[in-house]
PDB file of N, CA and C in Angstrom:
ATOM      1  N   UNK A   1     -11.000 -10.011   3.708  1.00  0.00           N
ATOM      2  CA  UNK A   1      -9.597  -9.666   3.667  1.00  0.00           C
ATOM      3  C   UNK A   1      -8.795 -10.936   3.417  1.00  0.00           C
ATOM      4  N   UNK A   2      -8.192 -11.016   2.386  1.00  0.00           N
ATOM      5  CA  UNK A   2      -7.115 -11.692   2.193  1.00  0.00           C
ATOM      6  C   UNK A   2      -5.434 -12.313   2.988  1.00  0.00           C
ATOM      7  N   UNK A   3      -5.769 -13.464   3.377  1.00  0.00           N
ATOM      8  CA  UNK A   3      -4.288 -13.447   4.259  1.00  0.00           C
ATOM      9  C   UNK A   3      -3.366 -13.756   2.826  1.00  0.00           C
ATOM     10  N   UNK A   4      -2.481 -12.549   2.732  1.00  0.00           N
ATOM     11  CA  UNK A   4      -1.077 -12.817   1.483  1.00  0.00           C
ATOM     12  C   UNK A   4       0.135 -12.908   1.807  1.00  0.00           C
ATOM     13  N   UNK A   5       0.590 -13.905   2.014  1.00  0.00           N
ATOM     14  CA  UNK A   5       1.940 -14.527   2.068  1.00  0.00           C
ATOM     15  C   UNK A   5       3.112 -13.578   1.035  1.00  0.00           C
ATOM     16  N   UNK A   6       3.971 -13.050   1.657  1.00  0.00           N
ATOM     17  CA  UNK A   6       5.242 -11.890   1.088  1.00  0.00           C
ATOM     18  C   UNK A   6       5.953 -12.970   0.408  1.00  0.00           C
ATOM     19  N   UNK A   7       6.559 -13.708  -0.693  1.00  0.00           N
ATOM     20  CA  UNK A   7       7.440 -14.267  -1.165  1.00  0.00           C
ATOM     21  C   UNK A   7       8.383 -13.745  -2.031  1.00  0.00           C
ATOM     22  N   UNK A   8       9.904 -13.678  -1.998  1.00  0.00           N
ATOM     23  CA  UNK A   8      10.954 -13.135  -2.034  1.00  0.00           C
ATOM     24  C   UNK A   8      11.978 -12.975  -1.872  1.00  0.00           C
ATOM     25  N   UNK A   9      13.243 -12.781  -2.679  1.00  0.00           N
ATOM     26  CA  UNK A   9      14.558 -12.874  -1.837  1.00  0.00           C
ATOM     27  C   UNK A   9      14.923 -12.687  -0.384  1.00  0.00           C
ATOM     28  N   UNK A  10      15.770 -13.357  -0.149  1.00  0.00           N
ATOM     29  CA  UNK A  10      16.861 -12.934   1.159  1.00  0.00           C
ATOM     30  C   UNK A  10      17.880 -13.439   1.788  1.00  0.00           C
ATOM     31  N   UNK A  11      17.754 -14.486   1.165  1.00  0.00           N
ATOM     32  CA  UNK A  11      19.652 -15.009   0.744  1.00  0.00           C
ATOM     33  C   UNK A  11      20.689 -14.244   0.398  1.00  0.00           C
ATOM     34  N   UNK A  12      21.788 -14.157   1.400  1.00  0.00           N
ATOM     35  CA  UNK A  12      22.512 -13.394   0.785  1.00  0.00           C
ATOM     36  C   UNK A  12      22.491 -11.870   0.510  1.00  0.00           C
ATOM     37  N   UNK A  13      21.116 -11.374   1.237  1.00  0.00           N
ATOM     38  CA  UNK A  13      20.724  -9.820   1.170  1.00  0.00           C
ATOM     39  C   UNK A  13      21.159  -9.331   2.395  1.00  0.00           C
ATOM     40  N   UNK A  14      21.093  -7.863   2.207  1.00  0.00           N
ATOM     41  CA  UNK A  14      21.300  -7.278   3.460  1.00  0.00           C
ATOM     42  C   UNK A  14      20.071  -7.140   3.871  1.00  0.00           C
ATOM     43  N   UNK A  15      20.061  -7.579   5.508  1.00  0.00           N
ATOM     44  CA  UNK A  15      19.250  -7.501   6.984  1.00  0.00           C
ATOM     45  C   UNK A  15      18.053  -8.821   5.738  1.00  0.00           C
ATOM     46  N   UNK A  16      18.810  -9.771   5.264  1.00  0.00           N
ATOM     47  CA  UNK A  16      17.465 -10.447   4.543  1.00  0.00           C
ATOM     48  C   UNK A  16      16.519  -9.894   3.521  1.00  0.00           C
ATOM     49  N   UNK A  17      16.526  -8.336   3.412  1.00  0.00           N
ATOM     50  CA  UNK A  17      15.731  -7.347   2.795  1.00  0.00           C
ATOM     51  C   UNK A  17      14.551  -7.360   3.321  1.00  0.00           C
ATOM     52  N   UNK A  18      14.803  -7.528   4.926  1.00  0.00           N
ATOM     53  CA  UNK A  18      13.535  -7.368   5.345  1.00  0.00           C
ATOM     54  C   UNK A  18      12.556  -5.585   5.085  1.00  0.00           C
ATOM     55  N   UNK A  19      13.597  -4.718   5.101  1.00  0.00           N
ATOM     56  CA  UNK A  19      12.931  -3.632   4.669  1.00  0.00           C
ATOM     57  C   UNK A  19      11.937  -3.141   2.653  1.00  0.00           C
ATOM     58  N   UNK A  20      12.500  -4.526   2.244  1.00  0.00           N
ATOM     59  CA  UNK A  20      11.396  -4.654   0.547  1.00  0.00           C
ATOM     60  C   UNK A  20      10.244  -5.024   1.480  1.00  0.00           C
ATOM     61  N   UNK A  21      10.900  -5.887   1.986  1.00  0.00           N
ATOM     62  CA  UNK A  21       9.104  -6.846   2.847  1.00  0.00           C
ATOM     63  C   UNK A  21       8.359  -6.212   3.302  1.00  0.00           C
ATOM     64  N   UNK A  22       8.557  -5.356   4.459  1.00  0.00           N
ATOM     65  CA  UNK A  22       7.513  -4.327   5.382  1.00  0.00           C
ATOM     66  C   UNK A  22       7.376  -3.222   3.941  1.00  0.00           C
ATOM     67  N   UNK A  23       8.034  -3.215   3.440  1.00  0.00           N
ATOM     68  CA  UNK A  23       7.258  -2.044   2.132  1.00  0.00           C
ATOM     69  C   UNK A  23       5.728  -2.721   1.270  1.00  0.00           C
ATOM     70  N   UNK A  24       6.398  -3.895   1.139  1.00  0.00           N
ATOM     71  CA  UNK A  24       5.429  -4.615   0.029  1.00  0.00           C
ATOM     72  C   UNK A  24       4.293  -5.015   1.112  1.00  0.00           C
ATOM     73  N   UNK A  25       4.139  -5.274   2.536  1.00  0.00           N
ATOM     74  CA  UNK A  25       3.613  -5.393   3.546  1.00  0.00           C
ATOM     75  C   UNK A  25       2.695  -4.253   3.766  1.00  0.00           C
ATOM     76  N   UNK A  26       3.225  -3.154   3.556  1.00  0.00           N
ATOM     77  CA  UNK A  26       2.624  -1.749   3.491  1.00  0.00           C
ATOM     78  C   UNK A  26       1.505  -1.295   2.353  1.00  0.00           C
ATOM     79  N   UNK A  27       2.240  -1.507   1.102  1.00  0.00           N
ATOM     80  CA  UNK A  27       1.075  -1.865  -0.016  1.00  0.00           C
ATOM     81  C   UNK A  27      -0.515  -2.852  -0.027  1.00  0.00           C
ATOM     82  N   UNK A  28       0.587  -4.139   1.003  1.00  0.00           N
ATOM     83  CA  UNK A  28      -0.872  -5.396   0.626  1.00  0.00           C
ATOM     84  C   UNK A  28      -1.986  -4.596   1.988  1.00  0.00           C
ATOM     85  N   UNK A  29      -1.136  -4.112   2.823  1.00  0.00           N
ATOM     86  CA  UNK A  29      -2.481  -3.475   3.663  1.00  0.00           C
ATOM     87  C   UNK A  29      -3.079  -2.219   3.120  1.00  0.00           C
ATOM     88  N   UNK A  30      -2.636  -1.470   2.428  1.00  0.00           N
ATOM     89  CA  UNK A  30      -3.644  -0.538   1.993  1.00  0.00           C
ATOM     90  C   UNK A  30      -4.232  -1.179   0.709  1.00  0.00           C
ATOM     91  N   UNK A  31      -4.002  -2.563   0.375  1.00  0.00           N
ATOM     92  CA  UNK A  31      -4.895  -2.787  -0.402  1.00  0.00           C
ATOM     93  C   UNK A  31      -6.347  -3.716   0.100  1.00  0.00           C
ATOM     94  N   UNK A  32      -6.251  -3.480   1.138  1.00  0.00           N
ATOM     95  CA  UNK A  32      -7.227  -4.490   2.288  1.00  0.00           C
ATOM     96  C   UNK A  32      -6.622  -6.070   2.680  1.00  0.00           C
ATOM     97  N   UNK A  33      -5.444  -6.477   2.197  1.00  0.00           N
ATOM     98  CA  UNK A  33      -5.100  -7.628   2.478  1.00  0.00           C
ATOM     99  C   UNK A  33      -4.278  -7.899   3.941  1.00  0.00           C
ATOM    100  N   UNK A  34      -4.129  -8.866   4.147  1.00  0.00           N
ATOM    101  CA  UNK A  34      -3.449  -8.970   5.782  1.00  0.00           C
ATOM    102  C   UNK A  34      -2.434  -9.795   5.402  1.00  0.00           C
ATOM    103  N   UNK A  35      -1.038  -9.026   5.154  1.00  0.00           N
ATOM    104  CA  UNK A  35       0.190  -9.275   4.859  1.00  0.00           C
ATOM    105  C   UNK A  35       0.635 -10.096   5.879  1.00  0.00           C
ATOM    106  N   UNK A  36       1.313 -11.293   5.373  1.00  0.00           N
ATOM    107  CA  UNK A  36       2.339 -12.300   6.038  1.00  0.00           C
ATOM    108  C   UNK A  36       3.519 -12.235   5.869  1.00  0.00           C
ATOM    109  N   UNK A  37       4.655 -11.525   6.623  1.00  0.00           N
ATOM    110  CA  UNK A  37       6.182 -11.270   6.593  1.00  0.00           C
ATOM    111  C   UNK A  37       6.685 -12.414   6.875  1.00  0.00           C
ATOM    112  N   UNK A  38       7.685 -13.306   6.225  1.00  0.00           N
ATOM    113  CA  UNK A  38       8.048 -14.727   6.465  1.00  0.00           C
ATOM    114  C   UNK A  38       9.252 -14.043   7.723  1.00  0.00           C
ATOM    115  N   UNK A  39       9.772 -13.375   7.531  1.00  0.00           N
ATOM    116  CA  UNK A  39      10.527 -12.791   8.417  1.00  0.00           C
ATOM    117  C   UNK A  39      10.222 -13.130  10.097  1.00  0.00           C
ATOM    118  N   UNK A  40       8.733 -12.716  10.219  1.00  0.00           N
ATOM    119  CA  UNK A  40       8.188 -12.743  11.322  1.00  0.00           C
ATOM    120  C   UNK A  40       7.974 -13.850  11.759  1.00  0.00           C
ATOM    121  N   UNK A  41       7.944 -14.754  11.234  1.00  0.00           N
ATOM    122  CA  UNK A  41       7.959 -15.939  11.114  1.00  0.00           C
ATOM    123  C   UNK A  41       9.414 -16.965  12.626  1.00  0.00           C
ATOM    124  N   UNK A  42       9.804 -16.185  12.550  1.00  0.00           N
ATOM    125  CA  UNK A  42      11.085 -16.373  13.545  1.00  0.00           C
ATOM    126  C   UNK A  42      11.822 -15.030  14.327  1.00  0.00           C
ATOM    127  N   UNK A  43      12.105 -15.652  15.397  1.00  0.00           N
ATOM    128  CA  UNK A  43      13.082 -14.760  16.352  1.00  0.00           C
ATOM    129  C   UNK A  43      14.180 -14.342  16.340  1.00  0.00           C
ATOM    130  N   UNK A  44      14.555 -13.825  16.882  1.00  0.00           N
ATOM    131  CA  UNK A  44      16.233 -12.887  16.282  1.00  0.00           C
ATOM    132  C   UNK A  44      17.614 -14.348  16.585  1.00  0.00           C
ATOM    133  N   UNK A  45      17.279 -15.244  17.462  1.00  0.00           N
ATOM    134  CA  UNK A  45      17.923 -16.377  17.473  1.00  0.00           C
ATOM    135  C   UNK A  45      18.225 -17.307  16.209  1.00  0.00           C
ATOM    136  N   UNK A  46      17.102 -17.192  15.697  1.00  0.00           N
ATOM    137  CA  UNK A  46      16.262 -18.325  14.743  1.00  0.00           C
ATOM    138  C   UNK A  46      16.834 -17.838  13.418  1.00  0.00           C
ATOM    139  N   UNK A  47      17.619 -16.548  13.316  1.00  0.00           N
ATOM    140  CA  UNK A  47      18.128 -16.078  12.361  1.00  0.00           C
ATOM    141  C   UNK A  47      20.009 -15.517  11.961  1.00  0.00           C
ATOM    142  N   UNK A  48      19.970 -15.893  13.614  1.00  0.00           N
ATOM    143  CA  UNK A  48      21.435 -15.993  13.509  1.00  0.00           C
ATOM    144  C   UNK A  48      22.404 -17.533  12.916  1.00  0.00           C
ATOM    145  N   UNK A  49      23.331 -17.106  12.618  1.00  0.00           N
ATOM    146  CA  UNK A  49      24.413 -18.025  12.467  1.00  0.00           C
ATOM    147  C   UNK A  49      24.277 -19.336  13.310  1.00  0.00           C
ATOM    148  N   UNK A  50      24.050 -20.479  12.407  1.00  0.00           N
ATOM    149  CA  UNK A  50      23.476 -21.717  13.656  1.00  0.00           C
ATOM    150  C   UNK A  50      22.230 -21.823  14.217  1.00  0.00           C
ATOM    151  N   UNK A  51      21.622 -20.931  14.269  1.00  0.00           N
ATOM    152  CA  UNK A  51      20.095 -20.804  14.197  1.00  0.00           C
ATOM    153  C   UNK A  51      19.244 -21.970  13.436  1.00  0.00           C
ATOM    154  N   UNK A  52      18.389 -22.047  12.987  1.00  0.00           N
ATOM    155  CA  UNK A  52      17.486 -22.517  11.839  1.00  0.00           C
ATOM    156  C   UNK A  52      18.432 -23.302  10.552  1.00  0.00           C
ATOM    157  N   UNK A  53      18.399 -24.248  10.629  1.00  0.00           N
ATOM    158  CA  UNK A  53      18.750 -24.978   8.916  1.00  0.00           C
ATOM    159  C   UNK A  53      17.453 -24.235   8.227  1.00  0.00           C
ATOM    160  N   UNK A  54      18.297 -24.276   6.963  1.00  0.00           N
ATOM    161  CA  UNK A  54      17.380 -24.055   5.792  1.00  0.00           C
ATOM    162  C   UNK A  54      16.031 -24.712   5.973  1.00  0.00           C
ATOM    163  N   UNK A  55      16.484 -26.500   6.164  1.00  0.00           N
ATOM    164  CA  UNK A  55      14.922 -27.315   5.825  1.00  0.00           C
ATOM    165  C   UNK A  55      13.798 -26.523   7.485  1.00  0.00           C
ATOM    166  N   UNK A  56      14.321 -26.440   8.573  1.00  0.00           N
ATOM    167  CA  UNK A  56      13.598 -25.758   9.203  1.00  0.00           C
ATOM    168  C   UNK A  56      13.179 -24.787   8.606  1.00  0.00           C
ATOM    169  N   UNK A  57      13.732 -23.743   8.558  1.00  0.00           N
ATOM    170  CA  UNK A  57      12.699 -22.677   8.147  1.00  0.00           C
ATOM    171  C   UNK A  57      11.860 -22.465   6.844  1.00  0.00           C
ATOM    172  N   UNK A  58      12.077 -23.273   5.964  1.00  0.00           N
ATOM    173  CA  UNK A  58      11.305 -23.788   4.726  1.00  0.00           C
ATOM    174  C   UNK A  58      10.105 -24.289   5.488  1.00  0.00           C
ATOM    175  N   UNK A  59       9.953 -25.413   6.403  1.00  0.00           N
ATOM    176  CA  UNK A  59       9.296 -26.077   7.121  1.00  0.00           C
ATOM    177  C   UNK A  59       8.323 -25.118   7.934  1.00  0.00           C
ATOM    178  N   UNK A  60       8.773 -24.158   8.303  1.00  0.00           N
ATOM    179  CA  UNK A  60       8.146 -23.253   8.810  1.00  0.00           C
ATOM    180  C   UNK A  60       7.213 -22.413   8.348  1.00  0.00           C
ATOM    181  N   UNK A  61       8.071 -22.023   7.304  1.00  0.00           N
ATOM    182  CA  UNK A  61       7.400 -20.716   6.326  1.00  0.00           C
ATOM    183  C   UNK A  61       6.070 -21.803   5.250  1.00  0.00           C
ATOM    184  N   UNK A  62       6.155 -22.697   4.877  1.00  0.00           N
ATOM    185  CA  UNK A  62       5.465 -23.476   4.402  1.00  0.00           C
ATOM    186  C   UNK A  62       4.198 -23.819   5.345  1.00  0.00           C
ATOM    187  N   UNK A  63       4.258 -24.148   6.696  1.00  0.00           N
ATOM    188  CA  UNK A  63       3.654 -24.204   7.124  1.00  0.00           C
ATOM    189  C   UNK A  63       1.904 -23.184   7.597  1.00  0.00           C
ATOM    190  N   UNK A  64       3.066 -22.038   7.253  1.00  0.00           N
ATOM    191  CA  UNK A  64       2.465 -20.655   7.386  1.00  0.00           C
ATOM    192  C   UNK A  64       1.495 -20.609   6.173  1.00  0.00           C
ATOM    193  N   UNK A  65       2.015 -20.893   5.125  1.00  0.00           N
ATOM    194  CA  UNK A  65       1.400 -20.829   3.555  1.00  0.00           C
ATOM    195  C   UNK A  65       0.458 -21.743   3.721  1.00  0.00           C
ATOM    196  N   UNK A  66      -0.242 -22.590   4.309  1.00  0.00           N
ATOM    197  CA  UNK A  66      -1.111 -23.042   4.063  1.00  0.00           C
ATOM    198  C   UNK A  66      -2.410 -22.354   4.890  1.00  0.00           C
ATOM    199  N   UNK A  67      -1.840 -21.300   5.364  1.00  0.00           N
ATOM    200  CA  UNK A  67      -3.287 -20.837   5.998  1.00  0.00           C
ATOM    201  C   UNK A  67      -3.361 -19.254   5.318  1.00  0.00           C
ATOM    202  N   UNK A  68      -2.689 -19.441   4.304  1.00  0.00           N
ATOM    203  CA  UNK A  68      -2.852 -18.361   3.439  1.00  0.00           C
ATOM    204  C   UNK A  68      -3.954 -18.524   2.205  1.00  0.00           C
ATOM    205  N   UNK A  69      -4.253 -17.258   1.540  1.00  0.00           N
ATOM    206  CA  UNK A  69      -5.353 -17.189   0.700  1.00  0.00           C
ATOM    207  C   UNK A  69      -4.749 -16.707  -1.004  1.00  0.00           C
ATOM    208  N   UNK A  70      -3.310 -16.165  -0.485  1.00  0.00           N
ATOM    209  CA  UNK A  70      -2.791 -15.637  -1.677  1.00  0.00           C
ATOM    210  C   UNK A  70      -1.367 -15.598  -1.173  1.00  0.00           C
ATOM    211  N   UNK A  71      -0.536 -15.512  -2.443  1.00  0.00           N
ATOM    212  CA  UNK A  71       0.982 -15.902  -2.557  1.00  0.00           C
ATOM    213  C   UNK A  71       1.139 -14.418  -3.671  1.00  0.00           C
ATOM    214  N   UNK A  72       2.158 -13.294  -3.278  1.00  0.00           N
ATOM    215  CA  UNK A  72       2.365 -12.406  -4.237  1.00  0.00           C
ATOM    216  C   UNK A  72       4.380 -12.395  -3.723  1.00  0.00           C
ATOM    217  N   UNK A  73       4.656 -12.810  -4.997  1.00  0.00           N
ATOM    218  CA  UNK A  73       5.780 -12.805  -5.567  1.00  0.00           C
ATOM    219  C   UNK A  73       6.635 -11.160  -5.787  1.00  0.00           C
ATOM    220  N   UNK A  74       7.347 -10.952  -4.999  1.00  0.00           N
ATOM    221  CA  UNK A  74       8.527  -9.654  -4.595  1.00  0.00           C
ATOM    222  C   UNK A  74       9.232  -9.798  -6.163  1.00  0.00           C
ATOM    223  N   UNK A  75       9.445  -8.946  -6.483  1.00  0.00           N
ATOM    224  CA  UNK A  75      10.724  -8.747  -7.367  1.00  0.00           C
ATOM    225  C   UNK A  75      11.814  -9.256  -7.095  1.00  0.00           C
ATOM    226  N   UNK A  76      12.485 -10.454  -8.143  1.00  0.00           N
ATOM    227  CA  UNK A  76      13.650 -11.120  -7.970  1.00  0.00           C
ATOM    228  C   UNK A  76      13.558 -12.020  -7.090  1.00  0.00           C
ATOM    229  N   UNK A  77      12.267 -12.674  -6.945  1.00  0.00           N
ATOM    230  CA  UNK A  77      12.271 -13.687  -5.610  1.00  0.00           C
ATOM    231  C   UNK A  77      12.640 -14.750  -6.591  1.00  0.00           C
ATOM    232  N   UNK A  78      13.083 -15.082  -8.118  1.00  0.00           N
ATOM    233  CA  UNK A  78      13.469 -15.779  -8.689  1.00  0.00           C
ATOM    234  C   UNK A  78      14.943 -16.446  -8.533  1.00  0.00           C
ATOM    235  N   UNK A  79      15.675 -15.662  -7.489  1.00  0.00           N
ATOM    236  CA  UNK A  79      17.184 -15.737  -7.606  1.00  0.00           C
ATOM    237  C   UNK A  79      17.212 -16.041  -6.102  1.00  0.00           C
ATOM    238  N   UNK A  80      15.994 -16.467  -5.449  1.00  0.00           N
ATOM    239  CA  UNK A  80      16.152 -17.482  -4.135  1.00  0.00           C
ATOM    240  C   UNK A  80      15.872 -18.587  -4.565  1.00  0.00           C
ATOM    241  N   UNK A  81      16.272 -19.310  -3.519  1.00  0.00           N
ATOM    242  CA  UNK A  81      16.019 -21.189  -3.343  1.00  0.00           C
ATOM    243  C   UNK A  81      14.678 -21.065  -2.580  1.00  0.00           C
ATOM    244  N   UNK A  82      15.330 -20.943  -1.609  1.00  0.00           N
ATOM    245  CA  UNK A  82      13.676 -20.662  -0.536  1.00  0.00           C
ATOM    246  C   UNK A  82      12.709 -20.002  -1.178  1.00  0.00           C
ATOM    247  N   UNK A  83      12.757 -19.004  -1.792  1.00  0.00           N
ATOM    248  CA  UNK A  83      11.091 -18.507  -2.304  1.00  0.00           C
ATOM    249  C   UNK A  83      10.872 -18.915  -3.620  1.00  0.00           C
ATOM    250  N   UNK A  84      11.675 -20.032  -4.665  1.00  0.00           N
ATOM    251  CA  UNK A  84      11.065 -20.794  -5.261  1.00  0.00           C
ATOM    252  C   UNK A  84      10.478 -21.954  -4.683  1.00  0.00           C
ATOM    253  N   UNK A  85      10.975 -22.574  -3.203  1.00  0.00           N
ATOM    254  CA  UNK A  85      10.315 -23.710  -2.856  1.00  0.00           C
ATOM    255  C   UNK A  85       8.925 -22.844  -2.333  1.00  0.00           C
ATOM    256  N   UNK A  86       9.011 -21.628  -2.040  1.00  0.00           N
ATOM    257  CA  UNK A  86       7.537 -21.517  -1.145  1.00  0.00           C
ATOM    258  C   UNK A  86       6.584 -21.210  -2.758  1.00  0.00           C
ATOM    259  N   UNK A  87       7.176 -20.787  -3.639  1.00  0.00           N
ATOM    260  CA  UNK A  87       6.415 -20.616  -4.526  1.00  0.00           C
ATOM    261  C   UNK A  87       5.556 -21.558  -4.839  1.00  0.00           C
ATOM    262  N   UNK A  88       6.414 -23.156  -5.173  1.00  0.00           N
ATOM    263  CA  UNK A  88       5.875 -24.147  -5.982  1.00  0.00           C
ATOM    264  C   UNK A  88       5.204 -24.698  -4.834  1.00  0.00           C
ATOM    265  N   UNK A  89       5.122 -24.631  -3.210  1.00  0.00           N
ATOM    266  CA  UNK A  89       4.527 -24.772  -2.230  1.00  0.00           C
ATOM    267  C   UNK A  89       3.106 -24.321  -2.457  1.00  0.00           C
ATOM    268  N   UNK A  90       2.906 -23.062  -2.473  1.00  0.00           N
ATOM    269  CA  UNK A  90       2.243 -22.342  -2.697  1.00  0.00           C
ATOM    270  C   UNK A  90       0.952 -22.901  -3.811  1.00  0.00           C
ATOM    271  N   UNK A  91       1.572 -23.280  -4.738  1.00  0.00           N
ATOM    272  CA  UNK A  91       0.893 -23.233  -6.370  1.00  0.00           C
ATOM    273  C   UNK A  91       0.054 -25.030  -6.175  1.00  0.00           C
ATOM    274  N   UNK A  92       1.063 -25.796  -5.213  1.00  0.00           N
ATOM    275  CA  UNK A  92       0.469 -26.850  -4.845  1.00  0.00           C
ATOM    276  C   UNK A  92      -0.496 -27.134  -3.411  1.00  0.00           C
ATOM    277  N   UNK A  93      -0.708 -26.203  -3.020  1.00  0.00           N
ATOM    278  CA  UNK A  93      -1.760 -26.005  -1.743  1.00  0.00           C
ATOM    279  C   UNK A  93      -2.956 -24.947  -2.776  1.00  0.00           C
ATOM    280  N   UNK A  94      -2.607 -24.313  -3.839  1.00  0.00           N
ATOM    281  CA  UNK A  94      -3.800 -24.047  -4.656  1.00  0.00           C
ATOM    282  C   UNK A  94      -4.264 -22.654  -4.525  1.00  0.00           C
ATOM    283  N   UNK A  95      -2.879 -21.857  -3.449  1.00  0.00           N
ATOM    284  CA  UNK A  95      -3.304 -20.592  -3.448  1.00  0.00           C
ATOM    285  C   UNK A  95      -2.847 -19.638  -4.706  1.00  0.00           C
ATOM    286  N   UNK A  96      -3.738 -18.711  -4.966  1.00  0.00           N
ATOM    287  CA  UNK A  96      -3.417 -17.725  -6.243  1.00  0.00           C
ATOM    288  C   UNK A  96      -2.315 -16.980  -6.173  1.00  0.00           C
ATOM    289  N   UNK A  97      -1.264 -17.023  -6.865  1.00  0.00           N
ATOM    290  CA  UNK A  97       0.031 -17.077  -6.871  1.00  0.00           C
ATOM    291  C   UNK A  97      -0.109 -15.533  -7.953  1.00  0.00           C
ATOM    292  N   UNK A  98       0.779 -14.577  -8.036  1.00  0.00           N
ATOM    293  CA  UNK A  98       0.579 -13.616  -8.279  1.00  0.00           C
ATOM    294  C   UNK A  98       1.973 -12.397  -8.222  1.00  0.00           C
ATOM    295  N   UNK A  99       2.296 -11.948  -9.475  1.00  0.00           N
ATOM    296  CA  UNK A  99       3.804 -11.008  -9.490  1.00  0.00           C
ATOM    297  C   UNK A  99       3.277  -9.908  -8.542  1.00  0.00           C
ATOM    298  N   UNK A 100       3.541  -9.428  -7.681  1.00  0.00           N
ATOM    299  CA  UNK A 100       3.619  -8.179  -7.260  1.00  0.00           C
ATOM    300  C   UNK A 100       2.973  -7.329  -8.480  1.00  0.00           C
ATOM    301  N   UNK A 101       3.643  -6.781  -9.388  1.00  0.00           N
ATOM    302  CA  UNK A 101       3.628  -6.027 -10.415  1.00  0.00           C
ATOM    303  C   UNK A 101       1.777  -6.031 -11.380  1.00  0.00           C
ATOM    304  N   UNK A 102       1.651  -7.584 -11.036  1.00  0.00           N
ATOM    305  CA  UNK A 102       0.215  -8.011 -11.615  1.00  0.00           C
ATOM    306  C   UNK A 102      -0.657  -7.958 -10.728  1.00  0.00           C
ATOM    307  N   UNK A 103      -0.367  -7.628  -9.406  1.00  0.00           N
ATOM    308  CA  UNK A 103      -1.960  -7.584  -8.330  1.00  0.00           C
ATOM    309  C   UNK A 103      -2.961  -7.002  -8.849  1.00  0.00           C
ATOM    310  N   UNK A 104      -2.645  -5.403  -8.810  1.00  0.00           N
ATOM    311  CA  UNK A 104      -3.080  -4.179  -9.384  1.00  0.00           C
ATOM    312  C   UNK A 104      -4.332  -4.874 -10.312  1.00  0.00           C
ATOM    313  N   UNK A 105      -3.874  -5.876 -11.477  1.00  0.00           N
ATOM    314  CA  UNK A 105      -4.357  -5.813 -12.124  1.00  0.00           C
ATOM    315  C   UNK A 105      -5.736  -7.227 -11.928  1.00  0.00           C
ATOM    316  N   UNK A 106      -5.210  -7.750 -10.807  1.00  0.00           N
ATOM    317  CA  UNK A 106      -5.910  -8.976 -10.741  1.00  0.00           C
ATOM    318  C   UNK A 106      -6.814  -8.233  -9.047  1.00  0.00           C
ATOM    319  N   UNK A 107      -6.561  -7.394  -8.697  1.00  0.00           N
ATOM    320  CA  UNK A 107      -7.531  -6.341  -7.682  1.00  0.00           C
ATOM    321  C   UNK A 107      -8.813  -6.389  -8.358  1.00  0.00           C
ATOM    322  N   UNK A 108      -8.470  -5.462  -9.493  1.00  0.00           N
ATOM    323  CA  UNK A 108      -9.368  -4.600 -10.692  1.00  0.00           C
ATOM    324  C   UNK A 108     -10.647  -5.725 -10.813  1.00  0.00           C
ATOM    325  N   UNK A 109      -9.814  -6.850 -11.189  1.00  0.00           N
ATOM    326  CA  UNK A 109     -10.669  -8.177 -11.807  1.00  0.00           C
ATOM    327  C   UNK A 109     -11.432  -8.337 -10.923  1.00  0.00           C
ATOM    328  N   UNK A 110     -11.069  -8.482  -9.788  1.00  0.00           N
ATOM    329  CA  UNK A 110     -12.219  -9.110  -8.526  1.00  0.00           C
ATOM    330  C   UNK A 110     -13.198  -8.295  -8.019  1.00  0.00           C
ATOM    331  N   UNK A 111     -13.126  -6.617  -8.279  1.00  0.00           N
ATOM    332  CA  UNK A 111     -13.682  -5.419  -7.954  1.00  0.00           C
ATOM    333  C   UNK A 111     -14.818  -5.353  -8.980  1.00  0.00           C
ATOM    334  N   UNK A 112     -14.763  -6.290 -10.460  1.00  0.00           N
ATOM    335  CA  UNK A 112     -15.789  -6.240 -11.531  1.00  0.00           C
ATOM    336  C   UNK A 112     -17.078  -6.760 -11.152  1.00  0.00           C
TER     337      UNK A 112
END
C-alpha cells in the first residue's frame, strides 16, 4: 500500500476545500493507497487566524512528504503557493508525482 500525499488548493477556499480532499482521500483508499490529508496535518488552532505562518505549515506538510511514497496532484492545485512548494518538494525527495486525472492510468501500468 502506498502512503499518497493529497496535494492541492486551499488558499483562499472555502473550509480550505477540505471536503475535495476527504473525496480524493476516498478514491486513493479504494484504490489500496493510504491517503495523507495535509489538512490533518494540524489542529483547529493551527488553522485559525494567527495560528501557523505559512513557512510553518509548509514546514510541516513537507515534512510529512518525505515519508510518503507518492504525491497525486488535486485539480487546480496549480493556483496555490503552498501546493506548488509541496509539489517541487515532492519531485525533489523523488516521490512519483502524478495528476489525479493520470493515476488511473499509471494504476493500470503497475498492475501489468
Amino acid at each position: 500500500m502506498a502512503k499518497a500525499y493529497i496535494i492541492g488548493p486551499t488558499l483562499g477556499m472555502n473550509r480550505l476545500n477540505i471536503d475535495a480532499f476527504r473525496a480524493m482521500a476516498g478514491k486513493l483508499e479504494k484504490m489500496g493507497h493510504d491517503p495523507i490529508v495535509p489538512h490533518d496535518l494540524f489542529n483547529d488552532e493551527d488553522n485559525e487566524p494567527g495560528g501557523l505562518t505559512i513557512d510553518e505549515a509548509i514546514t510541516r506538510r513537507v515534512a510529512e512528504l518525505q515519508n510518503c511514497d507518492l504525491a497525486v496532484m488535486m485539480p487546480g492545485f496549480m493556483i496555490d503557493r503552498i501546493a506548488m512548494q509541496e509539489m517541487t518538494h515532492a519531485r525533489a525527495f523523488g516521490l512519483q508525482v502524478v495528476k489525479y486525472e493520470d493515476l488511473y492510468k499509471l494504476e493500470e501500468w503497475i498492475q501489468q
